[in-house]
C-alpha atoms as a PDB file:
ATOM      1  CA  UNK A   1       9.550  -3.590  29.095  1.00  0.00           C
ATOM      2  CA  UNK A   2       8.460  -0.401  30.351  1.00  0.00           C
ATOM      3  CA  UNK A   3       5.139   1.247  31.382  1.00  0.00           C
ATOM      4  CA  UNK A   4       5.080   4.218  29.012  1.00  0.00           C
ATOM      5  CA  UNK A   5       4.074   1.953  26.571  1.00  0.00           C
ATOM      6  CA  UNK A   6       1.013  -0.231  28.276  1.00  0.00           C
ATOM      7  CA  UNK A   7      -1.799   0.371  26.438  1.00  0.00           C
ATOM      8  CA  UNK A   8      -4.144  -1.221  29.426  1.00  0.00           C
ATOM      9  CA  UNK A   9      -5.161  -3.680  31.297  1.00  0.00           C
ATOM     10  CA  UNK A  10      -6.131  -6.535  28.900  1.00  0.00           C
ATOM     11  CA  UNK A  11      -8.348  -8.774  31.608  1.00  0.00           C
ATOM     12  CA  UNK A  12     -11.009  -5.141  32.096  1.00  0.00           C
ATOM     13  CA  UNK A  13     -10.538  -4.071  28.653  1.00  0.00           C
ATOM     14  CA  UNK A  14     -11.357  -5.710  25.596  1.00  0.00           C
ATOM     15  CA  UNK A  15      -7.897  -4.947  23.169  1.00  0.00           C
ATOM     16  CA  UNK A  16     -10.038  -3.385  20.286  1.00  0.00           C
ATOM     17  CA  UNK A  17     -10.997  -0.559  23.188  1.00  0.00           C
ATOM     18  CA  UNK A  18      -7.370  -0.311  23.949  1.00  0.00           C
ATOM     19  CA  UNK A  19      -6.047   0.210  20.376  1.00  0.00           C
ATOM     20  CA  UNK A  20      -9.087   2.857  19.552  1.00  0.00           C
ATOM     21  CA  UNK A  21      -8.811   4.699  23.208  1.00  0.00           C
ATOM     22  CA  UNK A  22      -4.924   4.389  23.770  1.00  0.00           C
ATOM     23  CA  UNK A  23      -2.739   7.657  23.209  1.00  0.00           C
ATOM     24  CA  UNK A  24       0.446   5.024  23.283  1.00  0.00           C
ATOM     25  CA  UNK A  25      -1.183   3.090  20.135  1.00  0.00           C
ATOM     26  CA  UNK A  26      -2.209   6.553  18.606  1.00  0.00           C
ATOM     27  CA  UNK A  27       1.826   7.166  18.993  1.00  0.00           C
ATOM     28  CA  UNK A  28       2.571   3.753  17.265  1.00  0.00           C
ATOM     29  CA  UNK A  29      -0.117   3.796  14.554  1.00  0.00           C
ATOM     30  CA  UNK A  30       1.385   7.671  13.632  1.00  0.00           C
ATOM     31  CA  UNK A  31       4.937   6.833  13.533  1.00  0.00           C
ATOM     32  CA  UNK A  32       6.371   6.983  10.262  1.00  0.00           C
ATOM     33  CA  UNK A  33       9.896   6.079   9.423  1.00  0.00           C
ATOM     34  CA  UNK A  34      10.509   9.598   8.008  1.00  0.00           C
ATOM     35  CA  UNK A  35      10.136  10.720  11.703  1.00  0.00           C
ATOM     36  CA  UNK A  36      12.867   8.432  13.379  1.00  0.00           C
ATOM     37  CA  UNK A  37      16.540   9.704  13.628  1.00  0.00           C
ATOM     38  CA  UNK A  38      18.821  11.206  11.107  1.00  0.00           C
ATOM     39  CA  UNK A  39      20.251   7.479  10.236  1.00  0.00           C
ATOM     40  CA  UNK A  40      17.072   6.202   9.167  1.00  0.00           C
ATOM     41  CA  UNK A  41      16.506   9.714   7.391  1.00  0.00           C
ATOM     42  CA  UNK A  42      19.268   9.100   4.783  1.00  0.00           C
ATOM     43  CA  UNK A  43      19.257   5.683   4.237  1.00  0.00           C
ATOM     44  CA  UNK A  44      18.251   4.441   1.054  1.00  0.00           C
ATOM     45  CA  UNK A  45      16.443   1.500   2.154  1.00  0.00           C
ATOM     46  CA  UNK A  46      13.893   2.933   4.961  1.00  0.00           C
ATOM     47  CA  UNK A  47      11.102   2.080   3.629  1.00  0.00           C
ATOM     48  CA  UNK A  48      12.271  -1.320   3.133  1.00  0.00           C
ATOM     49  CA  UNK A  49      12.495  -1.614   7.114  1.00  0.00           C
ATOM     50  CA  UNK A  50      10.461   1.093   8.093  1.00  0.00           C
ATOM     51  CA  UNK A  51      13.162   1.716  10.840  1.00  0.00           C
ATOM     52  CA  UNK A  52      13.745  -1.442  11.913  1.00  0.00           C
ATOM     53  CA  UNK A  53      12.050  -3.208  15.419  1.00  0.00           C
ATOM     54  CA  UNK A  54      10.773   0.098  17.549  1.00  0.00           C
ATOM     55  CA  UNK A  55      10.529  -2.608  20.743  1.00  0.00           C
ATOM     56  CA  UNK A  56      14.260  -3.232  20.203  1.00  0.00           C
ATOM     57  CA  UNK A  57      15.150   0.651  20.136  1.00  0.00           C
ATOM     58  CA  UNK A  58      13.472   0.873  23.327  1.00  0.00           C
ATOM     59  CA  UNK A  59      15.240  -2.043  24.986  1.00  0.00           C
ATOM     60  CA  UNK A  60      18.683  -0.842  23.549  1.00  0.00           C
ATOM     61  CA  UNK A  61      18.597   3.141  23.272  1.00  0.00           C
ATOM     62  CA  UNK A  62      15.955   3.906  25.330  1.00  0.00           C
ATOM     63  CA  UNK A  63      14.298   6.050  22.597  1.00  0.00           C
ATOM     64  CA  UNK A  64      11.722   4.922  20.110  1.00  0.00           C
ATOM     65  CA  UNK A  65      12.977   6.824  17.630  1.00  0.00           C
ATOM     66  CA  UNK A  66      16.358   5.922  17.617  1.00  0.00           C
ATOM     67  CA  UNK A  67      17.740   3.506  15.222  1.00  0.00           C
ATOM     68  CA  UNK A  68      17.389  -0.608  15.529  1.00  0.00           C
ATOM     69  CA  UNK A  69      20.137  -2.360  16.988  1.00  0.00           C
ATOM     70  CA  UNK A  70      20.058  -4.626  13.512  1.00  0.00           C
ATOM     71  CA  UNK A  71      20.067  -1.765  11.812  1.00  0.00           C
ATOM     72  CA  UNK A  72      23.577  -2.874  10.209  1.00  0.00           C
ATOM     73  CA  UNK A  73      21.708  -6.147   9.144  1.00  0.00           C
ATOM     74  CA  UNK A  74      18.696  -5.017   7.445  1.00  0.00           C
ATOM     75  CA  UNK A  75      20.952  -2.573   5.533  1.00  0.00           C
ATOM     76  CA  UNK A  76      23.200  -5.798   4.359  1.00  0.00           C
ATOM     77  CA  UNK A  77      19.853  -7.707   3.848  1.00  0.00           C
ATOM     78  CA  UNK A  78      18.435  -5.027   1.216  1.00  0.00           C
ATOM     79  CA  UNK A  79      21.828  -4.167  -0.193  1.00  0.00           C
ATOM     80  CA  UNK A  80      22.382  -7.573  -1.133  1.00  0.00           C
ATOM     81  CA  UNK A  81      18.770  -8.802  -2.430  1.00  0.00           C
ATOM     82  CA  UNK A  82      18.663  -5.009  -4.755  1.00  0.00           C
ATOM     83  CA  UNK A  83      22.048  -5.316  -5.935  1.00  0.00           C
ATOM     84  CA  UNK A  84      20.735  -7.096  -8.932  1.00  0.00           C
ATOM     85  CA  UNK A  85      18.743  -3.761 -10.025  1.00  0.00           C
ATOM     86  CA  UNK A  86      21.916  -1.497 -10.141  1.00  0.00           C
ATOM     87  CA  UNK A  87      23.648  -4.286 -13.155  1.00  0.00           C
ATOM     88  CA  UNK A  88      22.940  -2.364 -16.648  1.00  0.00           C
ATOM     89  CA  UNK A  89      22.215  -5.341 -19.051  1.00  0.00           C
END
């Protein structure tokens, strides 16, 4: 993908050093949904998705915190399975 986001070299370090030691999984571990772009900001089901795939935002936009390329389908996903909660009996 890219190397702003290699964490190290997993054959010298063992991955449980990398995750405590890495600033790039500091940046993933601290990312919160309410941080992403102004999409994600006012949609009703974020924390549903949590913003979606950050790998595919990268691949697509460039930009971890731009929006998932599927963003359109986790939005019809979560519309669809909470529509039952909006039906007054």
């Amino acid at each position: 993908m890219t190397d702003n986001y290699c964490m190290g070299n997993i054959q010298k370090l063992h991955i449980k050093d990398m995750l405590i030691s890495s600033s790039v999984a500091k940046q993933f571990s601290d990312l919160s949904v309410d941080q992403l772009n102004n999409s994600c900001l006012k949609c009703e089901f974020k924390y549903f998705c949590g913003g979606g795939c950050r790998a595919r935002s990268v691949m697509v936009n460039k930009n971890l915190y731009q929006k998932d390329p599927y963003c359109k389908l986790y939005f019809n996903y979560y519309y669809k399975e909470t529509e039952f909660m909006t039906y007054e009996k």
